[in-house]
N, C-alpha and C. Protein backbone atom coordinates (compact mmCIF):
# COMPACT_ATOMS: atom_id res chain seq x y z
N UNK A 1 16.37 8.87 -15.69
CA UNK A 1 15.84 7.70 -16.36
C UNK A 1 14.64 8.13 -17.19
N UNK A 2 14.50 7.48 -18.48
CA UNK A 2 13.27 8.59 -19.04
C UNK A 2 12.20 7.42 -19.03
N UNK A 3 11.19 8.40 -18.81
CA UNK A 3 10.13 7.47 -18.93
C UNK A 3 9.28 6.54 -20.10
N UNK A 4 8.89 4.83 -19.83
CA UNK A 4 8.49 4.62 -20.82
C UNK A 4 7.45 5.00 -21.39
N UNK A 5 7.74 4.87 -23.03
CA UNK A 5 6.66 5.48 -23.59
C UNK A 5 5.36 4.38 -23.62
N UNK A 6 4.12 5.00 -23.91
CA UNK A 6 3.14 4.27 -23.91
C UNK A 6 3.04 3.55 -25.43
N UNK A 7 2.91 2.28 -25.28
CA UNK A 7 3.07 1.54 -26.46
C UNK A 7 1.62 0.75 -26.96
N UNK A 8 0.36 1.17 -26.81
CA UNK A 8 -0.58 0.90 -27.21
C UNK A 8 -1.31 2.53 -27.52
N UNK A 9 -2.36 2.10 -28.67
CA UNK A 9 -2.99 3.12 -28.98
C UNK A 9 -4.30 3.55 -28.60
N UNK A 10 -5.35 2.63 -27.65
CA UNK A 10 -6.79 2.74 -27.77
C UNK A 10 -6.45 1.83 -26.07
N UNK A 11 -6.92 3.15 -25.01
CA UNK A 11 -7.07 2.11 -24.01
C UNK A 11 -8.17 1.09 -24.02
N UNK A 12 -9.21 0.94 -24.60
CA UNK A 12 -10.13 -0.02 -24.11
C UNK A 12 -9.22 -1.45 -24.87
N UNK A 13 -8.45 -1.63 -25.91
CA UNK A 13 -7.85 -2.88 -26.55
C UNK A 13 -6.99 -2.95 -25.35
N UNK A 14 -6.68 -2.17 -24.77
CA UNK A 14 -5.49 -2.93 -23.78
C UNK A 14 -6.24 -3.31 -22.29
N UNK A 15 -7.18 -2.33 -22.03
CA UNK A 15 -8.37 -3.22 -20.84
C UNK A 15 -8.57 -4.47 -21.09
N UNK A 16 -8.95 -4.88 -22.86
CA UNK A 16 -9.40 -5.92 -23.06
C UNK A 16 -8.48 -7.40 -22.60
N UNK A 17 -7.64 -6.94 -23.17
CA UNK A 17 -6.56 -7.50 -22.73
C UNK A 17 -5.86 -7.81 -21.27
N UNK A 18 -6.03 -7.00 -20.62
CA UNK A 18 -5.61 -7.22 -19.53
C UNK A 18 -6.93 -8.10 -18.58
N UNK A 19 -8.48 -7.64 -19.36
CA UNK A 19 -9.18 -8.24 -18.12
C UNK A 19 -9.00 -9.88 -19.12
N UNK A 20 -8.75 -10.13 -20.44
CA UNK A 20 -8.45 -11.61 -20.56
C UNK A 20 -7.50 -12.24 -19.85
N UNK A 21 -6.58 -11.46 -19.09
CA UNK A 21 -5.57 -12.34 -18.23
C UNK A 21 -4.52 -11.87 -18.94
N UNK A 22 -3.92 -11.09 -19.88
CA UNK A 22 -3.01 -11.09 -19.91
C UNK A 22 -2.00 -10.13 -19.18
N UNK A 23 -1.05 -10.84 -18.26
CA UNK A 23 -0.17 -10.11 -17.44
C UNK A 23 0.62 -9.16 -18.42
N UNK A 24 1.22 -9.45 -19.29
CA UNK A 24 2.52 -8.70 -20.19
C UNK A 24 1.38 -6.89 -20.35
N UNK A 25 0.10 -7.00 -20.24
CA UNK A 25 -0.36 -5.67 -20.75
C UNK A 25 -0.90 -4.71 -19.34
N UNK A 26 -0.83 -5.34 -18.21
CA UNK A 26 -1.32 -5.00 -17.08
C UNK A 26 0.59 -4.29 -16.75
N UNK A 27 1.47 -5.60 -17.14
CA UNK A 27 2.53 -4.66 -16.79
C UNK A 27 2.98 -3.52 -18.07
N UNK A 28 2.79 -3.65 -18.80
CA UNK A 28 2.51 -2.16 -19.81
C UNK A 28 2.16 -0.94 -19.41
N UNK A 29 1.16 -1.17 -19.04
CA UNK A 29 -0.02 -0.09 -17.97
C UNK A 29 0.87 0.43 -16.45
N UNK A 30 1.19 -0.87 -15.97
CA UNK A 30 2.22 -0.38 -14.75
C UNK A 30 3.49 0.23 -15.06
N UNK A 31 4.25 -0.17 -16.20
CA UNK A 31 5.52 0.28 -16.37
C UNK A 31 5.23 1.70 -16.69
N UNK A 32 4.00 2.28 -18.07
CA UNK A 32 3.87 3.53 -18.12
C UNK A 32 3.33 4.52 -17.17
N UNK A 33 2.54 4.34 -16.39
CA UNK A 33 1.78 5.46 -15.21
C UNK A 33 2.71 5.04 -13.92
N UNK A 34 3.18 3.82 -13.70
CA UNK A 34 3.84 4.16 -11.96
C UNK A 34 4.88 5.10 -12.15
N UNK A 35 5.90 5.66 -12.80
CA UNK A 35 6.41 6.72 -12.55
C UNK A 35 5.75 8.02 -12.21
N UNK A 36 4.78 8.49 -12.99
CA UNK A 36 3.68 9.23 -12.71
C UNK A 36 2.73 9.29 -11.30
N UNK A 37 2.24 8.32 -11.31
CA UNK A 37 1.30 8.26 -9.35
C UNK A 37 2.46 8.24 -8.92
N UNK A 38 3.86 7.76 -8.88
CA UNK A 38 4.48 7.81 -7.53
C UNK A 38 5.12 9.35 -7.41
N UNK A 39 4.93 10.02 -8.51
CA UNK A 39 5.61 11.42 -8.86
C UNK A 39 4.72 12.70 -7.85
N UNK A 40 3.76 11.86 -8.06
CA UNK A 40 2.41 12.70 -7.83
C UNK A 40 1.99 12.66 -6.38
N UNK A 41 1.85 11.20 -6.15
CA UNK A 41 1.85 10.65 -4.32
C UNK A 41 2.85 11.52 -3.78
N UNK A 42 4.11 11.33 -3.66
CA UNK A 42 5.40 11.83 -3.35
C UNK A 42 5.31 13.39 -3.44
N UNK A 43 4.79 14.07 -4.38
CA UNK A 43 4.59 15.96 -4.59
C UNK A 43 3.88 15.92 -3.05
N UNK A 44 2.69 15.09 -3.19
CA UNK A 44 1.56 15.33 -2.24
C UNK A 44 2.18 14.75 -0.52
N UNK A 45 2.66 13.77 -0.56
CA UNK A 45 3.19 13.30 1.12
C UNK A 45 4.11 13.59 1.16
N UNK A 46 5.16 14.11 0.35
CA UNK A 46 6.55 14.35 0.34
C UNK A 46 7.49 13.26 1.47
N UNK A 47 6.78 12.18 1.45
CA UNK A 47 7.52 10.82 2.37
C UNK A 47 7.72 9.98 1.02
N UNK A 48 9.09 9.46 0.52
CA UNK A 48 9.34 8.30 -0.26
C UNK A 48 8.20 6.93 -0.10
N UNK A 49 8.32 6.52 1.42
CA UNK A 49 7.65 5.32 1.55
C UNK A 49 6.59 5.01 1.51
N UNK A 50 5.69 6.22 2.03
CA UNK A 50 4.10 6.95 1.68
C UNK A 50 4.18 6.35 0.21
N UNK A 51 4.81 7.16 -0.85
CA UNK A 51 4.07 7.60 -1.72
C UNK A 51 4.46 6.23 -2.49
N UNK A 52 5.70 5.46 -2.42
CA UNK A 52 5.54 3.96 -2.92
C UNK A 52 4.45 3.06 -2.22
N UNK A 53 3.65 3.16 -0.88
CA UNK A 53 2.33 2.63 -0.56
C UNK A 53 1.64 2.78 -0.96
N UNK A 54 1.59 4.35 -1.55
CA UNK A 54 0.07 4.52 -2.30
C UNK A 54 0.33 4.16 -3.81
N UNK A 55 1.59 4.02 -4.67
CA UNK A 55 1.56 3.78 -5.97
C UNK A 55 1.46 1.90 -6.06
N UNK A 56 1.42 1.50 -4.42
CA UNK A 56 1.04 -0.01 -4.77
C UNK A 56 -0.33 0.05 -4.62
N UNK A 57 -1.01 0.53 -4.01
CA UNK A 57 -2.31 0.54 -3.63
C UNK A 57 -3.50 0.83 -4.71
N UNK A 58 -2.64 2.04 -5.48
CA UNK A 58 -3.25 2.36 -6.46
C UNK A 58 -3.43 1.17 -7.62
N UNK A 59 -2.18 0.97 -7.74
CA UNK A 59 -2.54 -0.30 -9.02
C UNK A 59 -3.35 -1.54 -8.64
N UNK A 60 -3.48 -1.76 -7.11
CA UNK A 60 -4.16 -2.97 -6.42
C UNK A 60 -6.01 -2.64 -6.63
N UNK A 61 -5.46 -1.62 -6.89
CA UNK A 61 -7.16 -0.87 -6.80
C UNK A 61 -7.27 -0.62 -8.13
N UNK A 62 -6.46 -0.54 -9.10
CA UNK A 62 -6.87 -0.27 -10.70
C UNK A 62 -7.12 -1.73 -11.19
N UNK A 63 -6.29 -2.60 -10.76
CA UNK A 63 -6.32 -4.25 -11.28
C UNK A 63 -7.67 -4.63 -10.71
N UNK A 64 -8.40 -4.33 -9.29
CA UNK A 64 -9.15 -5.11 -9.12
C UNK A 64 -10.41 -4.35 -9.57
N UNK A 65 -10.42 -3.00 -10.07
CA UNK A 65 -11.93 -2.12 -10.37
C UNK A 65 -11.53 -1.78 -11.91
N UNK A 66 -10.89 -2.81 -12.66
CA UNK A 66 -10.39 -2.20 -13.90
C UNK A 66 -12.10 -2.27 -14.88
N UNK A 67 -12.79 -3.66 -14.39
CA UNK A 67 -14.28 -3.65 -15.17
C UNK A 67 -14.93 -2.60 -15.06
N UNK A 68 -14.55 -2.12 -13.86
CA UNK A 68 -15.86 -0.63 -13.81
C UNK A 68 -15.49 0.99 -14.69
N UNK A 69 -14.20 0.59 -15.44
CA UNK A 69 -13.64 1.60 -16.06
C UNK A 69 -14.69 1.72 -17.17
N UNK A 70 -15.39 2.67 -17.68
CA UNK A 70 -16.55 3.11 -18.66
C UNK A 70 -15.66 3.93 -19.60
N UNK A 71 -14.61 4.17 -19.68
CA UNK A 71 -14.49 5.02 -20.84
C UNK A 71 -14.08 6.18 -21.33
N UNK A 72 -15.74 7.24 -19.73
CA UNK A 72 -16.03 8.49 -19.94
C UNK A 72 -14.61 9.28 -20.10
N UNK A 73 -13.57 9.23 -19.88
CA UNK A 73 -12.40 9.73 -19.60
C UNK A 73 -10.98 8.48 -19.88
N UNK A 74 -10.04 9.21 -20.36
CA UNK A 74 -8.34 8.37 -20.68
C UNK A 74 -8.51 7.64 -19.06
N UNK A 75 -7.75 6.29 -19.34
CA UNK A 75 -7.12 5.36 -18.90
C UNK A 75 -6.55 6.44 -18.00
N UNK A 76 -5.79 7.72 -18.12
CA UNK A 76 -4.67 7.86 -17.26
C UNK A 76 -5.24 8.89 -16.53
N UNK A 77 -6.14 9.77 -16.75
CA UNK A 77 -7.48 10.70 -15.84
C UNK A 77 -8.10 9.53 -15.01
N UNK A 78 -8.58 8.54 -15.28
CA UNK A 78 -9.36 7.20 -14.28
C UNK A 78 -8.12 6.99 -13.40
N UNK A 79 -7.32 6.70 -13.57
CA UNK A 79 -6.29 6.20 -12.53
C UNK A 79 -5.57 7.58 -12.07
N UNK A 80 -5.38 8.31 -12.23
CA UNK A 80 -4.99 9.64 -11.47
C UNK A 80 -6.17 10.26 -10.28
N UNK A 81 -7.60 10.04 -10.85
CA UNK A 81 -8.60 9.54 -9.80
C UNK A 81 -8.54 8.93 -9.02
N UNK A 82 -8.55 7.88 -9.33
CA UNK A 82 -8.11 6.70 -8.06
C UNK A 82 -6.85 6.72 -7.29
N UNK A 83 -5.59 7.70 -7.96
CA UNK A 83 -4.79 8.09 -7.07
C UNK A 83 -5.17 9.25 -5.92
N UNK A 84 -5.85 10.27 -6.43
CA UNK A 84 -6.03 11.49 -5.77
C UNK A 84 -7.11 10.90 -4.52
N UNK A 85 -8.11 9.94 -4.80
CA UNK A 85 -8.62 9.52 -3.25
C UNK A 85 -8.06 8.82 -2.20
N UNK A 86 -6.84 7.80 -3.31
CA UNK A 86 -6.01 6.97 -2.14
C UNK A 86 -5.28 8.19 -1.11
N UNK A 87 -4.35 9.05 -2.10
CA UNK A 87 -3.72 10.17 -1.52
C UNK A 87 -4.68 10.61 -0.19
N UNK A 88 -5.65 11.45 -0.81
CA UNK A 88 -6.92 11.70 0.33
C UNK A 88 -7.15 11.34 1.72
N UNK A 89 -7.15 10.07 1.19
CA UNK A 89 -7.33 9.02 2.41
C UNK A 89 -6.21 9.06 3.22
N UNK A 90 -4.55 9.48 2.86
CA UNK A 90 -3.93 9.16 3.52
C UNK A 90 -3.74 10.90 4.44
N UNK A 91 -4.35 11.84 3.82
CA UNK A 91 -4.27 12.83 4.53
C UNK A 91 -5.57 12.61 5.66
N UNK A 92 -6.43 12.17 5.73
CA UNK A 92 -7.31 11.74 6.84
C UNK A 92 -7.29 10.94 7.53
N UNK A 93 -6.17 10.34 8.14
CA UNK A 93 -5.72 10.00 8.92
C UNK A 93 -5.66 10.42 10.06
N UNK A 94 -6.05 9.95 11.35
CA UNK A 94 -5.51 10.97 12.87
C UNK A 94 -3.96 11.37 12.54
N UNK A 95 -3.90 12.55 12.81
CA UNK A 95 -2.87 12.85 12.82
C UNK A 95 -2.90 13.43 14.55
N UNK A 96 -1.27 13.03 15.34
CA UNK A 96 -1.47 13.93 16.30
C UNK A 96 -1.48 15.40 17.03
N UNK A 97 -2.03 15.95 17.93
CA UNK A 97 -2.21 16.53 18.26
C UNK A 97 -0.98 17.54 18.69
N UNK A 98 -0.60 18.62 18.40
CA UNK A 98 0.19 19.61 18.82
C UNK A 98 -0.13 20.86 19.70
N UNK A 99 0.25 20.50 20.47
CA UNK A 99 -0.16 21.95 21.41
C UNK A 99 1.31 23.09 21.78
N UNK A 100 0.91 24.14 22.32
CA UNK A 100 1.82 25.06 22.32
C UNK A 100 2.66 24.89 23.77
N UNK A 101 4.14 24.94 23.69
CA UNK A 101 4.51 24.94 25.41
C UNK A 101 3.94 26.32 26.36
N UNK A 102 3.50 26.82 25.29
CA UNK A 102 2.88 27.95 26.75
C UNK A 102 1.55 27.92 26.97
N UNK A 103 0.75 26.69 25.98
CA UNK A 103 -0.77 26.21 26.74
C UNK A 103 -0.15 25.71 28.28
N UNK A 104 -1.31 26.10 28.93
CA UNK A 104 -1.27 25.69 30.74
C UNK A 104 -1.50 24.40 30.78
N UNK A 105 -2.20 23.46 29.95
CA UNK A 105 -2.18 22.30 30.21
C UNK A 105 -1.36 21.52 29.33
N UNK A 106 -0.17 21.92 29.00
CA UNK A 106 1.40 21.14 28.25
C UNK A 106 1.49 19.87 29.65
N UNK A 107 1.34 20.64 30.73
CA UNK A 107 1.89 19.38 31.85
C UNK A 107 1.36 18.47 31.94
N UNK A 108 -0.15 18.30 31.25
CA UNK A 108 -0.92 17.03 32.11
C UNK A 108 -0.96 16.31 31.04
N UNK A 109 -0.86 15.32 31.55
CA UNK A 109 -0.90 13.95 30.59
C UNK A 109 -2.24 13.24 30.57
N UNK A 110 -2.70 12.97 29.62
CA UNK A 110 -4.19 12.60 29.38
C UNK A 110 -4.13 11.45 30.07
N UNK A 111 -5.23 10.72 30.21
CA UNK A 111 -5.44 9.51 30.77
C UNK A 111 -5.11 8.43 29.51
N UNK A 112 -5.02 7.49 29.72
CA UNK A 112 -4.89 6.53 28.85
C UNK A 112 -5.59 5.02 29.38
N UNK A 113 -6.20 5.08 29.76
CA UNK A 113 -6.84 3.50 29.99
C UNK A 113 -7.85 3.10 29.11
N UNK A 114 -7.76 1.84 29.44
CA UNK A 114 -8.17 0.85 28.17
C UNK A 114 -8.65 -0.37 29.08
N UNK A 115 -9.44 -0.63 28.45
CA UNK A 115 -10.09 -1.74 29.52
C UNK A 115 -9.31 -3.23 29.11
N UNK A 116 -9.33 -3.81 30.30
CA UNK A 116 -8.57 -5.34 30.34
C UNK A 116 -9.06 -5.83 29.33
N UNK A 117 -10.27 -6.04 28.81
CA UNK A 117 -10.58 -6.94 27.94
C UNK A 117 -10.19 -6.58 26.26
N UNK A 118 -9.89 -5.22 26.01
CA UNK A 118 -9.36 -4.72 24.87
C UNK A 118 -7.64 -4.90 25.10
N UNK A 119 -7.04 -4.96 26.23
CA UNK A 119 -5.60 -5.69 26.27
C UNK A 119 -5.64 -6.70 25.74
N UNK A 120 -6.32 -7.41 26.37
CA UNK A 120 -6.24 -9.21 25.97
C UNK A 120 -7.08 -9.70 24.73
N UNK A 121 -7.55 -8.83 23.97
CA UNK A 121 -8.09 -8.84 22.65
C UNK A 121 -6.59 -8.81 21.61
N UNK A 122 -6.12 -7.91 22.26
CA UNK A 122 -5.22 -6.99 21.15
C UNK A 122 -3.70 -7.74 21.55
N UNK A 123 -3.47 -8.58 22.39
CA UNK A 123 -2.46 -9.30 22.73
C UNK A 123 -2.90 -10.68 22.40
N UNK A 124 -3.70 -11.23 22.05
CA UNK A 124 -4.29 -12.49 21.65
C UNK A 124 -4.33 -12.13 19.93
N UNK A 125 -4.32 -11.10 19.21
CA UNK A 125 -4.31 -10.77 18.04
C UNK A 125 -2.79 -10.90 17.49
N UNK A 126 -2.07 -10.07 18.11
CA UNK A 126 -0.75 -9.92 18.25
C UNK A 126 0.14 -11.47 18.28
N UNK A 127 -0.95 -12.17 19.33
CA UNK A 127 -0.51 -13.83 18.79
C UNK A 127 -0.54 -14.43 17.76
N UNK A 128 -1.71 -14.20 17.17
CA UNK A 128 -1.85 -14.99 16.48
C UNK A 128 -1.37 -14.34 15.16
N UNK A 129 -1.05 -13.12 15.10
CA UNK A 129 0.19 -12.27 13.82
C UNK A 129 1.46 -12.86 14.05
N UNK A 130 2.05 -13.40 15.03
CA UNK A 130 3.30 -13.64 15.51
C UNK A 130 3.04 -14.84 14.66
N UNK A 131 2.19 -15.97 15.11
CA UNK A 131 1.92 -17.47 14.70
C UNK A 131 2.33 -17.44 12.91
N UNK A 132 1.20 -17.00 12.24
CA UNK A 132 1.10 -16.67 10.80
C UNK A 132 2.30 -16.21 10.03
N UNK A 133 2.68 -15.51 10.80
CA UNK A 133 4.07 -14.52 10.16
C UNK A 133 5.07 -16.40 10.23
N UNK A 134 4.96 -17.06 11.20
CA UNK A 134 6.14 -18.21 11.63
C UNK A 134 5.23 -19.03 10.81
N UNK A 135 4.85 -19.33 10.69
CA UNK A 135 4.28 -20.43 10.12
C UNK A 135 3.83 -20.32 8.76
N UNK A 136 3.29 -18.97 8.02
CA UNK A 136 2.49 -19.25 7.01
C UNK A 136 3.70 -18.74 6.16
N UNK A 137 4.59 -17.87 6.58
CA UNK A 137 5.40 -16.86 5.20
C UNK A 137 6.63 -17.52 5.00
N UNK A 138 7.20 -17.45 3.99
CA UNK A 138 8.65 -17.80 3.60
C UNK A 138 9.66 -17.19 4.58
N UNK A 139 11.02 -17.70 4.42
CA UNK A 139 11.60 -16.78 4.99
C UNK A 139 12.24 -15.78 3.99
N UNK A 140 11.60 -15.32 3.00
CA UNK A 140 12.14 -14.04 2.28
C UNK A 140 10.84 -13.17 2.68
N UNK A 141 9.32 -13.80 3.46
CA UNK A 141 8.74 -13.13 3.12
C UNK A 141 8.95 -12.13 4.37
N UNK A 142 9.20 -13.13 5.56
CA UNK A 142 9.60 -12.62 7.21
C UNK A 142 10.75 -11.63 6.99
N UNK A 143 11.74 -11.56 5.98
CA UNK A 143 12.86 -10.62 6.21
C UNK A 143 12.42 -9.20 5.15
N UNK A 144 11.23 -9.74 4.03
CA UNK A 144 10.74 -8.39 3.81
C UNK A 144 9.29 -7.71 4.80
N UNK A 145 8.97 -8.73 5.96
CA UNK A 145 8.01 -8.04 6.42
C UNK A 145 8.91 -7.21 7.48
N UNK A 146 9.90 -7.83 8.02
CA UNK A 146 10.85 -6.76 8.83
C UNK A 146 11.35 -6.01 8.38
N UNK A 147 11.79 -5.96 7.39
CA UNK A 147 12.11 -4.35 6.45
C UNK A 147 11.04 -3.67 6.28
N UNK A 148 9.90 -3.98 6.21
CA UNK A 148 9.00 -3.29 5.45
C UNK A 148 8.24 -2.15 6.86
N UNK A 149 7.81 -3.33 7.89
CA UNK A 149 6.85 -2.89 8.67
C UNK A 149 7.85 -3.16 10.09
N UNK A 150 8.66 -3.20 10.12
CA UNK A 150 9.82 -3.01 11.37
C UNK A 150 10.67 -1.92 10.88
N UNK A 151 11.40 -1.85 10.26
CA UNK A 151 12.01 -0.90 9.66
C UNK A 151 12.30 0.05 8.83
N UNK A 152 10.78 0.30 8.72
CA UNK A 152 9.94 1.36 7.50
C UNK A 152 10.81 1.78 6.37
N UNK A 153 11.40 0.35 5.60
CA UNK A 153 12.17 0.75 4.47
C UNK A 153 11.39 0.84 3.33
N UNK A 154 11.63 1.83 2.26
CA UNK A 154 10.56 2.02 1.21
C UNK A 154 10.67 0.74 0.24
N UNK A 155 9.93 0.11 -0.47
CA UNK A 155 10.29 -0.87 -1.82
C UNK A 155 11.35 -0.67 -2.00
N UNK A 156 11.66 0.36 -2.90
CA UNK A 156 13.11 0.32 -3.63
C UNK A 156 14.13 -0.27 -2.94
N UNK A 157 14.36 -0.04 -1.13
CA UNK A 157 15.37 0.01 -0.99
C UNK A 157 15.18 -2.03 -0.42
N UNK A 158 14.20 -2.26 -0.47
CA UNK A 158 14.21 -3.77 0.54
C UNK A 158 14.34 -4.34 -0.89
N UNK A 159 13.90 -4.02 -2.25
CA UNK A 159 14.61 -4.91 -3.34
C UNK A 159 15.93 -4.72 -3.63
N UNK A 160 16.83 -3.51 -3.31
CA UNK A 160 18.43 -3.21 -3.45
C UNK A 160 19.02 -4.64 -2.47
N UNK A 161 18.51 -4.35 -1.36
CA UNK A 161 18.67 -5.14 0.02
C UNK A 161 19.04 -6.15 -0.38
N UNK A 162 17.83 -7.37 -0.94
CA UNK A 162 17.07 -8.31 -1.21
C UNK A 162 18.06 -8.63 -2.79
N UNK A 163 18.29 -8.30 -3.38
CA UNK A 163 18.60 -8.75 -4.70
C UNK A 163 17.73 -8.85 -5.54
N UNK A 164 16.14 -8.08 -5.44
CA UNK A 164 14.99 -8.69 -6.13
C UNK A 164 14.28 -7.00 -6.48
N UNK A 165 13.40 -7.86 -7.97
CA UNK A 165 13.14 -6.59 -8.26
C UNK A 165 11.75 -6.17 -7.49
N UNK A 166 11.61 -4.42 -7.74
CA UNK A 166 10.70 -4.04 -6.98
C UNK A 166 8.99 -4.22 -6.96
N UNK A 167 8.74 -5.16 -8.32
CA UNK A 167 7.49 -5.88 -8.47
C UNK A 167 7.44 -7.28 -7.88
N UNK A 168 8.86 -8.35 -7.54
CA UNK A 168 8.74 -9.02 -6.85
C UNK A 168 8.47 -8.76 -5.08
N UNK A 169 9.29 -7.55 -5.00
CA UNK A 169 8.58 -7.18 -3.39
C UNK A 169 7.27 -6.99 -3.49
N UNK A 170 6.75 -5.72 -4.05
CA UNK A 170 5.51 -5.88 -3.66
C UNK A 170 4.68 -7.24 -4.04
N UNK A 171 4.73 -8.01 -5.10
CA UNK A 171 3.85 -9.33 -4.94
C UNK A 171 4.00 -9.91 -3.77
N UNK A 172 5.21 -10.20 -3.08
CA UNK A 172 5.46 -11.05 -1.94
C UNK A 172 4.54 -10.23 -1.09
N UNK A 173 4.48 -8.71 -0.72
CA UNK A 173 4.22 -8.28 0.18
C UNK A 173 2.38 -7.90 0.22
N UNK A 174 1.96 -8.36 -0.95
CA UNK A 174 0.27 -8.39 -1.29
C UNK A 174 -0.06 -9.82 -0.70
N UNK A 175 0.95 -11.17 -1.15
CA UNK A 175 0.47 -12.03 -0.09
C UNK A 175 0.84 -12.66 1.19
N UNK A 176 1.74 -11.66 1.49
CA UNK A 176 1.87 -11.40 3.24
C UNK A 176 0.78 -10.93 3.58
N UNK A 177 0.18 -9.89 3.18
CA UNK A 177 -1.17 -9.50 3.59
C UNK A 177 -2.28 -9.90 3.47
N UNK A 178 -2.37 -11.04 2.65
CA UNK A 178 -3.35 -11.80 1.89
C UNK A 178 -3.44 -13.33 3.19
N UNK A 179 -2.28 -13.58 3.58
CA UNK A 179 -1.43 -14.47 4.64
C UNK A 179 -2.64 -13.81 6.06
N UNK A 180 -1.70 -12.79 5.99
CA UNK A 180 -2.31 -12.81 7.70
C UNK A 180 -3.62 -12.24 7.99
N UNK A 181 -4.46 -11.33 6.90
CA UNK A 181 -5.48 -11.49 7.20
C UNK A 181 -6.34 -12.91 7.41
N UNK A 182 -6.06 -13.74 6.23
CA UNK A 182 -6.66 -14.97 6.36
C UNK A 182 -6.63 -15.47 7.70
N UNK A 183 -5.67 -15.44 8.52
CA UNK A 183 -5.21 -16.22 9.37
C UNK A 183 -5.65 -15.65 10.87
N UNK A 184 -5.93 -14.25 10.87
CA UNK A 184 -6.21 -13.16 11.64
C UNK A 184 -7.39 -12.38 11.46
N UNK A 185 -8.67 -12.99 12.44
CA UNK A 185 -9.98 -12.48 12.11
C UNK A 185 -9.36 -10.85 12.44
N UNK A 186 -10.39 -9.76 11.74
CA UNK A 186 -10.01 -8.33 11.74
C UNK A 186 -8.94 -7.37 11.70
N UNK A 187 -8.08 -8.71 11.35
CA UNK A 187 -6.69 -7.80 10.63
C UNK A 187 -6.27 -6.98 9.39
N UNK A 188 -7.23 -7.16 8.38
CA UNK A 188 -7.68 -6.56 7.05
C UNK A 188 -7.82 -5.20 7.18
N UNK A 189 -8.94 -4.63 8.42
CA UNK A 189 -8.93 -3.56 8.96
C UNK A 189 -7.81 -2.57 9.31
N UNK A 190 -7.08 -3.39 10.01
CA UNK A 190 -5.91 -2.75 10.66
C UNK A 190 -4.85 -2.62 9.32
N UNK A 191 -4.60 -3.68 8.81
CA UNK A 191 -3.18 -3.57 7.57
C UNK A 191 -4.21 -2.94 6.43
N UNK A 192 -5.66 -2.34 6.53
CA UNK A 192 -5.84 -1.87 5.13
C UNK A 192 -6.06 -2.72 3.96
N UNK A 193 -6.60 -3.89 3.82
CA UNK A 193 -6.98 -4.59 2.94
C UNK A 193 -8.21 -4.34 2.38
């Protein structure tokens, strides 16, 4: 599929534009660079679904810090920035721990306790995600949050699924998240908002 070409000449006329509201130039901007960050995410996590999280994340983060863009550098160096820290971020992550089967302590199993009151925090949370999800979302939004975050299917494939294109998933799936944080003190934290 070849990529589209960029059809404006001077990024700051098309900033302008986009911070007046106009959608048709924000998707301009998206149609030309998301092949690119997701090319790039994907080199770097080599996971499909990773690297379509971070090419939504990225544009969630270019749309909402597009005023603080100065200039000093192309439209597409600023947002390849803002890709390379999202990326970043996703390599600093706990990752777990691997040990060797011929370390002496392969057999013991760490402790794991957690105090009662962080159970019943985190099961009273868990309620009230259950509640929100039933009550606040569509039901296209409940069968893309089960594809999405039950069945770790990437975009592409929950819009094949779905009959819908892959900018209508992710909108639905910005205010699923938009949904249950509201609804769920310190859930922003956890889903990354």
């Amino acid at each position: 599929m070849p990529l589209p070409t960029k059809s404006w000449t001077d990024d700051g006329a098309l900033i302008a534009e986009i911070l007046a509201g106009s959608q048709q130039h924000f998707e301009m901007l998206y149609e030309s660079y998301f092949p690119r960050v997701y090319r790039f995410a994907l080199k770097r996590l080599n996971d499909p679904a990773e690297a379509e999280d971070v090419a939504q994340e990225v544009f969630l983060t270019v749309f909402n810090a597009l005023e603080s863009f100065e200039g000093n550098s192309t439209l597409l160096v600023w947002i390849f920035g803002v890709t390379r820290n999202v990326v970043n971020r996703r390599f600093r992550k706990a990752r777990p721990r691997i040990d060797s089967l011929d370390d002496e302590r392969v057999g013991e199993v760490p402790s794991a306790t957690v105090s009662v009151e962080r159970v019943v925090d985190a099961r009273r949370a868990l309620e009230r995600c259950e509640r929100v999800i039933a009550d606040d979302l569509t039901p296209l939004q409940r069968r893309i949050f089960h594809l999405k975050h039950l069945r770790r299917q990437p975009i592409r494939a929950i819009a094949a699924a779905l009959g819908k294109s892959e900018d209508a998933i992710k909108a639905n799936l910005y205010r699923m998240r938009r949904s249950i944080t509201a609804g769920v003190e310190g859930m922003d934290s956890v889903l990354g908002a």
